[in-house]
Protein backbone atom coordinates (compact mmCIF):
# COMPACT_ATOMS: atom_id res chain seq x y z
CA UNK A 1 0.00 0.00 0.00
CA UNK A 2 1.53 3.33 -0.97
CA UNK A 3 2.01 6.03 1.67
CA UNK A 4 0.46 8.70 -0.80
CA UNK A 5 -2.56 10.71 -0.69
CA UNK A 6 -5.38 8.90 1.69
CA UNK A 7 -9.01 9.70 2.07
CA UNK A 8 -11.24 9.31 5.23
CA UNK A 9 -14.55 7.74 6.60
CA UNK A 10 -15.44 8.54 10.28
CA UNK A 11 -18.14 6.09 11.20
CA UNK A 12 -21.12 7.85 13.32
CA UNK A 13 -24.00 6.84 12.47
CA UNK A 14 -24.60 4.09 14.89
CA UNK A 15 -27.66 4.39 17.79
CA UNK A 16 -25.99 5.04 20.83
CA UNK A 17 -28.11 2.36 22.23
CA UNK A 18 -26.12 1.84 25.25
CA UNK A 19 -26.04 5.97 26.05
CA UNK A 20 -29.98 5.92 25.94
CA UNK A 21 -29.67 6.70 22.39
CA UNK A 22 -27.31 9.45 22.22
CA UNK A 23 -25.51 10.86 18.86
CA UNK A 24 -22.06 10.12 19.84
CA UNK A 25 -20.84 12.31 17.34
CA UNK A 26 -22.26 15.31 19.39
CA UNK A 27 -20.69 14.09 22.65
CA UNK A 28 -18.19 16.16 24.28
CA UNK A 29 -15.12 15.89 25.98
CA UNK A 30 -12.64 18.11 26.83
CA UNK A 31 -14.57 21.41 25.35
CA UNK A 32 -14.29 19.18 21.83
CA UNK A 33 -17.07 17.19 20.55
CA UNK A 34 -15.69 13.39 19.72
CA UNK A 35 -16.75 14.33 16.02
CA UNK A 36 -14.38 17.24 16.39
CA UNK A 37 -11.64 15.02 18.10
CA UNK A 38 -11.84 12.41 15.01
CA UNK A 39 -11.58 15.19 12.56
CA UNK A 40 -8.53 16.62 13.94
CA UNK A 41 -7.08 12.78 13.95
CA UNK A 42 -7.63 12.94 10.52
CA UNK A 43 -6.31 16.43 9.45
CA UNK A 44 -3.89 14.71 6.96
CA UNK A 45 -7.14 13.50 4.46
CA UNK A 46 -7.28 15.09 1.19
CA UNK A 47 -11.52 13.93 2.03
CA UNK A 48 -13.11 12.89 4.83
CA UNK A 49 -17.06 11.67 4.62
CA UNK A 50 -18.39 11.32 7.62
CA UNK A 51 -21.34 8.38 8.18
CA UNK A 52 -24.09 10.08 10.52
CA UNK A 53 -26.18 13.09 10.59
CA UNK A 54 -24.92 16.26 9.81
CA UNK A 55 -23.33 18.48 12.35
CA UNK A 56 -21.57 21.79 12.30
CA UNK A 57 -17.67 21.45 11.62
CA UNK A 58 -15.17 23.55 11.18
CA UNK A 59 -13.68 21.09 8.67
CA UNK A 60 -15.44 20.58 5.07
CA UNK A 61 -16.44 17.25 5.38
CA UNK A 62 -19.57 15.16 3.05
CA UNK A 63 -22.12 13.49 5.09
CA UNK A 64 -23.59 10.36 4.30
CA UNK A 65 -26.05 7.66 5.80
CA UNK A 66 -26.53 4.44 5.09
CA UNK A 67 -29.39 3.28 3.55
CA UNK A 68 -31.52 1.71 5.41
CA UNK A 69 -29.72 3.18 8.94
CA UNK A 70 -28.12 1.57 11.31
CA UNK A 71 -26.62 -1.46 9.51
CA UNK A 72 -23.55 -1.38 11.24
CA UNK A 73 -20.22 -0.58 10.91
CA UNK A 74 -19.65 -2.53 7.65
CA UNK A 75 -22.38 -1.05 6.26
CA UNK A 76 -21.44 2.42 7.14
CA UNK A 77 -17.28 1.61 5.95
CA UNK A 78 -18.94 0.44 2.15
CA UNK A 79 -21.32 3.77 2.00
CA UNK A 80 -18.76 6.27 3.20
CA UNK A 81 -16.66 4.28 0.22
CA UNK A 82 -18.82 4.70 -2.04
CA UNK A 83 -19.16 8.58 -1.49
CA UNK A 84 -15.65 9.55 -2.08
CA UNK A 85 -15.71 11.96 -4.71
CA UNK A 86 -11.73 11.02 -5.23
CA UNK A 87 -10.39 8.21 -5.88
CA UNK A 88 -7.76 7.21 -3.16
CA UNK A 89 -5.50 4.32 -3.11
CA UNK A 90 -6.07 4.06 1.01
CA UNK A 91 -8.57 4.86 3.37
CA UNK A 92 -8.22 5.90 6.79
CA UNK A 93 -11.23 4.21 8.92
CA UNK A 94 -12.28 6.26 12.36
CA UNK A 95 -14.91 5.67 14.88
CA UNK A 96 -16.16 8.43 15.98
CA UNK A 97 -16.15 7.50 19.96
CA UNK A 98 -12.37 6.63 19.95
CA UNK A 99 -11.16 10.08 21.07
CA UNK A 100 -7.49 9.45 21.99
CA UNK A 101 -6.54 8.52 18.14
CA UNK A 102 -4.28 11.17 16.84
CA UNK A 103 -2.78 12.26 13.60
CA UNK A 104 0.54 9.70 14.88
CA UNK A 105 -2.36 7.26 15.29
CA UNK A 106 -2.90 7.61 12.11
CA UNK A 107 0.61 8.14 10.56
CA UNK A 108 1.10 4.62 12.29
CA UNK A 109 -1.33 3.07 10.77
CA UNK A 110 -0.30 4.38 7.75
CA UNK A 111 2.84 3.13 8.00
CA UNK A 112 1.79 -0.50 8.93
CA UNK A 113 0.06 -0.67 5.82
CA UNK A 114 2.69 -0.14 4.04
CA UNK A 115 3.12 -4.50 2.12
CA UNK A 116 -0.05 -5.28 3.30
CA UNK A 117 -3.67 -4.85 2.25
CA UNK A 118 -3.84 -2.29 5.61
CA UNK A 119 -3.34 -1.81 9.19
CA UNK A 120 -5.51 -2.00 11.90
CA UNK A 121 -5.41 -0.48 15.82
CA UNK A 122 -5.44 -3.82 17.99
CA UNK A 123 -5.95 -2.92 22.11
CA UNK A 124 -4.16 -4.68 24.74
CA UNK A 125 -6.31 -7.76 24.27
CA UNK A 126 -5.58 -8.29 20.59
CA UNK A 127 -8.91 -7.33 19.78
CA UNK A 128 -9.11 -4.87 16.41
CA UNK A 129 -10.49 -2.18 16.77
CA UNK A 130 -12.54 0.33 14.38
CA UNK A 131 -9.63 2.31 13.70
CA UNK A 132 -7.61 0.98 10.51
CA UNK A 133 -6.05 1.89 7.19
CA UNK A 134 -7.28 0.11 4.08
CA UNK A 135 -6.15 -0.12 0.37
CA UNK A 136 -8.90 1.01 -1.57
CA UNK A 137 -8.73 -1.35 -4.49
CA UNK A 138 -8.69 -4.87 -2.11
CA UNK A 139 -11.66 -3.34 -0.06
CA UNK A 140 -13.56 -2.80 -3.00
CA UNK A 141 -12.88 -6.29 -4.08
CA UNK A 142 -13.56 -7.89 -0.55
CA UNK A 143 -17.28 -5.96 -0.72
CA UNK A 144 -19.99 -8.00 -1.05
CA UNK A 145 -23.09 -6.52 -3.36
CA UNK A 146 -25.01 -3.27 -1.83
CA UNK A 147 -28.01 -6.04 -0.63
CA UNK A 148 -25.90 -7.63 1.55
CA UNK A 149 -24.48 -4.51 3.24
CA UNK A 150 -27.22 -4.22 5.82
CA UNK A 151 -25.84 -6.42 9.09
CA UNK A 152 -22.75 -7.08 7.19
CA UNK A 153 -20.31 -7.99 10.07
CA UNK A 154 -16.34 -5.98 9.68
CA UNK A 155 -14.56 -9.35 10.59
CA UNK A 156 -16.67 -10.85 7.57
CA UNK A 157 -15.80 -7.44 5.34
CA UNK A 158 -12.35 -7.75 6.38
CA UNK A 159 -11.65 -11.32 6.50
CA UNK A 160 -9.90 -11.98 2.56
CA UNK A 161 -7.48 -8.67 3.77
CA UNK A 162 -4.06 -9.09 4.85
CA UNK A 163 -3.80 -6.68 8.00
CA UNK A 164 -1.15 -5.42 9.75
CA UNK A 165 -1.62 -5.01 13.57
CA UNK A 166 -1.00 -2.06 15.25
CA UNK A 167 -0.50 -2.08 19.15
CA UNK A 168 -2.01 1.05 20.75
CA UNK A 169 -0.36 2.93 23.03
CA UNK A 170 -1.32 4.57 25.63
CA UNK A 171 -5.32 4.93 25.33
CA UNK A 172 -5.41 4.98 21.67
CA UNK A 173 -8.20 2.26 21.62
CA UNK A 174 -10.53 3.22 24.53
CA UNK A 175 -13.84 4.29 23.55
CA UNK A 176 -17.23 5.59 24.98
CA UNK A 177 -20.00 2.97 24.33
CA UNK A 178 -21.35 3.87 27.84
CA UNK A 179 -21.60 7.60 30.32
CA UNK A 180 -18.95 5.33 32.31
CA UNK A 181 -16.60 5.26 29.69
CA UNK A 182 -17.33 9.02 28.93
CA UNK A 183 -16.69 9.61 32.76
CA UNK A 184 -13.47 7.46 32.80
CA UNK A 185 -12.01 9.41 30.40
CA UNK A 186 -12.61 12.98 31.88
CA UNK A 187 -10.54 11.60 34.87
């Protein structure tokens, strides 16, 4: 995978379920909304298409939903895909509730890409997280048809993909699913 150019998808279109239904993307922390935290992560994009509902940001970004909502993350990684108005050898992939990514995040990511077809963030327990670098070209050929998008698990998406793993350091992998998490990471 070539360390050129990259595009971006920050997934937010999920239902908050566990924060009583909650746009995540809204949330803040620090005086900085998470949406505004996973923009700045991504400052390097030539695009960045965000997978939610439309916000304010001081960034010029394309929003997108999937269609139906709330398929999942899969679902939300093929639509933002298919919005790009460019047409990028890689794709930087962002969660929206993983505030403690950074731009080295991402040039790390980047970097472990670099032979494969992407990297991908990996906590302490070796689970991947939704934080990853993808060539283009092998995700497109790894996509199933638009029907089957819908429920479409990642590990299924990204199963025929050869992907580096990325350790994270420090809290580069904790997220907010729940006000606990949100509280745990104002302390």
């Amino acid at each position: 995978m070539s360390t050129s150019a990259f595009a971006a998808i920050v997934l937010a279109g999920g239902q908050g379920a566990r924060l009583g239904g909650a746009d995540k993307a809204g949330i803040e922390l620090g005086g900085y909304t998470l949406l505004d935290r996973a923009l700045d992560a991504l400052m390097d994009a030539t695009e960045i298409v965000v997978v939610g509902d439309p916000v304010p940001t001081g960034v010029p970004v394309t929003f997108v939903r999937e269609d139906p909502k709330y398929g999942g993350p899969a679902a939300g990684l093929l639509t933002g895909l298919a919005s790009l108005a460019g047409d990028p050898a890689s794709v930087v992939v962002l969660a929206v509730d993983m505030p403690r990514v950074t731009p080295r995040t991402i040039r790390r990511l980047r970097r472990a890409a670099t032979g494969h077809d992407g990297g991908v963030l990996v906590d302490g327990r070796g689970r991947r997280q939704l934080a990853m670098c993808l060539d283009v070209a092998m995700l497109r050929a790894a996509a199933p048809t638009y029907e089957l998008w819908h429920g479409l698990a990642m590990r299924q998406l990204l199963a025929p993909l050869d992907l580096a793993e990325v350790a994270a350091l420090g809290e580069e992998a904790r997220d907010v699913d729940t006000w606990a998490d949100l509280r745990d990471l104002r302390t």
